[in-house]
N, C-alpha and C. Protein backbone atom coordinates (compact mmCIF):
# COMPACT_ATOMS: atom_id res chain seq x y z
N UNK A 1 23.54 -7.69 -21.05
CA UNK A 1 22.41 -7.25 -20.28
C UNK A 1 22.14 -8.16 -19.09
N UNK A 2 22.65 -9.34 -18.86
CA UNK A 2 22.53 -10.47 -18.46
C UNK A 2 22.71 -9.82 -16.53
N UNK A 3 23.74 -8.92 -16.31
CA UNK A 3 24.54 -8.66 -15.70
C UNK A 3 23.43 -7.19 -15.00
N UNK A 4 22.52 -6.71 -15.44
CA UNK A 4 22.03 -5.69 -15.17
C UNK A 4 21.44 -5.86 -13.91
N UNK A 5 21.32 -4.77 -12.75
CA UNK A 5 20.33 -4.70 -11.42
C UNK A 5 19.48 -4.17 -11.36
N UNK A 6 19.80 -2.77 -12.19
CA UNK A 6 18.89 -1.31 -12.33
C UNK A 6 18.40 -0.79 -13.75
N UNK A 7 17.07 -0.82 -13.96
CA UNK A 7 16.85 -0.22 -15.13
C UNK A 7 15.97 0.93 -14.83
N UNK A 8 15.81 2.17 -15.76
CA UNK A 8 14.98 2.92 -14.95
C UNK A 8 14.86 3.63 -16.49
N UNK A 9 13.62 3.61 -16.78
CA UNK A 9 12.92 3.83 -18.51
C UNK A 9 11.71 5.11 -17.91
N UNK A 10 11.86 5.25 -16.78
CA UNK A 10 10.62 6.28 -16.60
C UNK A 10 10.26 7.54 -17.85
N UNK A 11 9.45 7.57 -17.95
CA UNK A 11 9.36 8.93 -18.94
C UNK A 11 10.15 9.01 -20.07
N UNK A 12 10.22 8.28 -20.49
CA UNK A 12 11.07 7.85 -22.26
C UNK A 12 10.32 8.30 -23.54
N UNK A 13 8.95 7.88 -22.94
CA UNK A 13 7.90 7.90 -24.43
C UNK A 13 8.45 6.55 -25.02
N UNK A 14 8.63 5.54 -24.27
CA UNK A 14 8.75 4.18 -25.01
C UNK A 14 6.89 3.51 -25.42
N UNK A 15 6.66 2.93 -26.45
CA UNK A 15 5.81 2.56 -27.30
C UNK A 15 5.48 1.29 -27.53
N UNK A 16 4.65 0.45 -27.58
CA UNK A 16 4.70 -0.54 -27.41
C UNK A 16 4.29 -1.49 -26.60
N UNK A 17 4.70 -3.19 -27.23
CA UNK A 17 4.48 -4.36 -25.42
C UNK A 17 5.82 -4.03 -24.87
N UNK A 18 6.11 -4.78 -23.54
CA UNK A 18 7.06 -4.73 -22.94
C UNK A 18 7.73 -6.18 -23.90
N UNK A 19 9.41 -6.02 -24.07
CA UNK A 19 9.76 -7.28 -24.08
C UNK A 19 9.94 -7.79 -22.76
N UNK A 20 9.75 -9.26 -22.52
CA UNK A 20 9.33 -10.30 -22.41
C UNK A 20 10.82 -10.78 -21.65
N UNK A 21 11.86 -10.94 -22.34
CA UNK A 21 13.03 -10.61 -22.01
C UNK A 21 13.63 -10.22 -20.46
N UNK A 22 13.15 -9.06 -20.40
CA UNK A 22 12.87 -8.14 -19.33
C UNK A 22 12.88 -8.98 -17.69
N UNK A 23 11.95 -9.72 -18.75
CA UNK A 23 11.71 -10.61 -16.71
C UNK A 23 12.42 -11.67 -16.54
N UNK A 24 13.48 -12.36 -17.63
CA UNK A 24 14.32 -13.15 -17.35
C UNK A 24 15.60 -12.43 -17.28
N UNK A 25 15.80 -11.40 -16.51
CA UNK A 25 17.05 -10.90 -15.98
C UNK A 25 17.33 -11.35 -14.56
N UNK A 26 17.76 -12.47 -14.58
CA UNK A 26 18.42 -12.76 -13.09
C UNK A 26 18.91 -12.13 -11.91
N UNK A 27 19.65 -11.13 -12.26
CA UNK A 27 20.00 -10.66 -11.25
C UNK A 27 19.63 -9.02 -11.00
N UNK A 28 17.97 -8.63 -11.88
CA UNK A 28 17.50 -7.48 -12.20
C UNK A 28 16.88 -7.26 -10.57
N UNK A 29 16.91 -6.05 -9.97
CA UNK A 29 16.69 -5.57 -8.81
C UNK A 29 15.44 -5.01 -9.05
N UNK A 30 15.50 -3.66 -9.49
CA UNK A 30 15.30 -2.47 -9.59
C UNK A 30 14.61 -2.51 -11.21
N UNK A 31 13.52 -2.34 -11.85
CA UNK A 31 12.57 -2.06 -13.35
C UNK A 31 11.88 -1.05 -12.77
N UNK A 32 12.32 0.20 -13.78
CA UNK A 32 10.94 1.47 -13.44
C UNK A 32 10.88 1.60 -15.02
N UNK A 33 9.76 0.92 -15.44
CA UNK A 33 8.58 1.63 -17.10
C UNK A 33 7.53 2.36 -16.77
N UNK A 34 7.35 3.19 -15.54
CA UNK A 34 6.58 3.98 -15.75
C UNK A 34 6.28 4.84 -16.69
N UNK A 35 5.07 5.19 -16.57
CA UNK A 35 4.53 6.80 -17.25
C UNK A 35 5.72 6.88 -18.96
N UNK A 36 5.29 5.46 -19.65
CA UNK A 36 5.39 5.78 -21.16
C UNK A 36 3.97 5.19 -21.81
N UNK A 37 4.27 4.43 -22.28
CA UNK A 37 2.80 4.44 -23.92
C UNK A 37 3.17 3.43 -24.18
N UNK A 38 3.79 1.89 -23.17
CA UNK A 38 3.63 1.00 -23.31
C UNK A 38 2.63 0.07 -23.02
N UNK A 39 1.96 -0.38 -24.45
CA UNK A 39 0.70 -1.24 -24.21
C UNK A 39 0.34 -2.85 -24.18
N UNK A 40 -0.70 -3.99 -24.28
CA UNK A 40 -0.66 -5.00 -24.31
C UNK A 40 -0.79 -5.34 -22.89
N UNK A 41 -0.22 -6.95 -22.51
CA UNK A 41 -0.09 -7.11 -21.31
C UNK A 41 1.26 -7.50 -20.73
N UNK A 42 1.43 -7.50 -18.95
CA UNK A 42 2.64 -7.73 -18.70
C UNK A 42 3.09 -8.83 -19.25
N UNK A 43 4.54 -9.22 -19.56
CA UNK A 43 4.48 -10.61 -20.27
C UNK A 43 4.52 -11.69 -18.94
N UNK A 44 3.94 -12.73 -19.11
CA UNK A 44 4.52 -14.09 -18.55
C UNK A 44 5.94 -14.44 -17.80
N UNK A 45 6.63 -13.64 -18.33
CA UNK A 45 8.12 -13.88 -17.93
C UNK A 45 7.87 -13.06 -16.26
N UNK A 46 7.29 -11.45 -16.40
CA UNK A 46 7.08 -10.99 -14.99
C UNK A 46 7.04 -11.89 -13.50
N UNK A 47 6.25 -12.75 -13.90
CA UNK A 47 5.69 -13.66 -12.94
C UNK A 47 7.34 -13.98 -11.91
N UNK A 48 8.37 -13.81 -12.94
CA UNK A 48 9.87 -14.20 -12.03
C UNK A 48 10.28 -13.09 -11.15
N UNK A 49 10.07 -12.15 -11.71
CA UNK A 49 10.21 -10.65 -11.43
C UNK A 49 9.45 -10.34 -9.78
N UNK A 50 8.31 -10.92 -9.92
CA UNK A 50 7.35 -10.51 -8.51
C UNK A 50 8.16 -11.75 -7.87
N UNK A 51 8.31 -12.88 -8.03
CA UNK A 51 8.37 -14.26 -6.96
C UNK A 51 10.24 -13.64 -6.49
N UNK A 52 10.61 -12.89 -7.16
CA UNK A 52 12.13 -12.75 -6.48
C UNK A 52 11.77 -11.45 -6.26
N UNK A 53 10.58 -11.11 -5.78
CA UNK A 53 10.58 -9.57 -5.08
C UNK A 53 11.23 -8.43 -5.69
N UNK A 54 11.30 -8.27 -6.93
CA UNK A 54 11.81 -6.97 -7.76
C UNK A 54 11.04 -5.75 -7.76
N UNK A 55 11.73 -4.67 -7.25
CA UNK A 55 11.12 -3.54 -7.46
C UNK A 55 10.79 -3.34 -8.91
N UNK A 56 9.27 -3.76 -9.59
CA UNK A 56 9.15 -2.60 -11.14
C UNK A 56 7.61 -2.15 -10.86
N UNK A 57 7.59 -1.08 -11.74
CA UNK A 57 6.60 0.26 -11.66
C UNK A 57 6.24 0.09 -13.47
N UNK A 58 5.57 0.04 -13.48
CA UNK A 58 4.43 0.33 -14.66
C UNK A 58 3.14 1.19 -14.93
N UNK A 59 3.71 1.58 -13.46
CA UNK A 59 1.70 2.91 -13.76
C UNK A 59 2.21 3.96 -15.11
N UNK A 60 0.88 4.33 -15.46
CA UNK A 60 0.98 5.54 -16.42
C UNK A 60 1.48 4.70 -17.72
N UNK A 61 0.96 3.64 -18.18
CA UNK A 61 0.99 3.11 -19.22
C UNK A 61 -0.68 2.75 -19.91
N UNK A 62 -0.76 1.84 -20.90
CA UNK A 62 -1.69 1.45 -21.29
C UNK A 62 -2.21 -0.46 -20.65
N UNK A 63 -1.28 -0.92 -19.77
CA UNK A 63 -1.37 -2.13 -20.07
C UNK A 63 -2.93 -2.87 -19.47
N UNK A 64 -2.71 -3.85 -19.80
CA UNK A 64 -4.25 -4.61 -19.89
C UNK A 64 -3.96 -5.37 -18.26
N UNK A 65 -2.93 -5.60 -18.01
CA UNK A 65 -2.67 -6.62 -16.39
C UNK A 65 -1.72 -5.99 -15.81
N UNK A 66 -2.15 -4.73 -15.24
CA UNK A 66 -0.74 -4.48 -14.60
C UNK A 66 -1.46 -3.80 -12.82
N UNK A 67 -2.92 -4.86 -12.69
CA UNK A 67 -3.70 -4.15 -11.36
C UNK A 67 -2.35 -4.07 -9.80
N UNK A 68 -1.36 -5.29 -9.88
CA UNK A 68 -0.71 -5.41 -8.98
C UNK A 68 0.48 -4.09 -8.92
N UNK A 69 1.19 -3.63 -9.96
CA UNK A 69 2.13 -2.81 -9.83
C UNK A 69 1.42 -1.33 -10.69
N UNK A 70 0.26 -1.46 -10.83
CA UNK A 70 -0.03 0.68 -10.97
C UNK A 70 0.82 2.06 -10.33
């Protein structure tokens, strides 16, 4: 997974927090979790995700911190 640019989970009906994981993908471009039924908050790890300018989308979820990417 290490190796990934593009993920795109839109409309899955995924459940849940986000793993955490997620935002220590180095060379991740591109995260779309929109519009599933993932709840909690973004994890901590995100914070890498915004500072290297990654496109991810999270609207249409439940989360508790996600005012920057709706």
């Amino acid at each position: 997974m290490s190796e990934l640019t593009r993920i795109d989970f839109h409309h899955q009906l995924l459940k849940g927090p986000i793993e955490p994981e997620l935002g220590n993908l180095s060379k991740l471009q591109y995260l779309d979790l929109s519009v599933n039924r993932l709840t909690g908050k973004l994890p901590p790890t995100f914070r890498q995700l915004k500072e290297r300018n990654v496109d991810f989308k999270v609207r249409g979820n439940e989360l508790d911190n996600h005012k920057h990417h709706a």
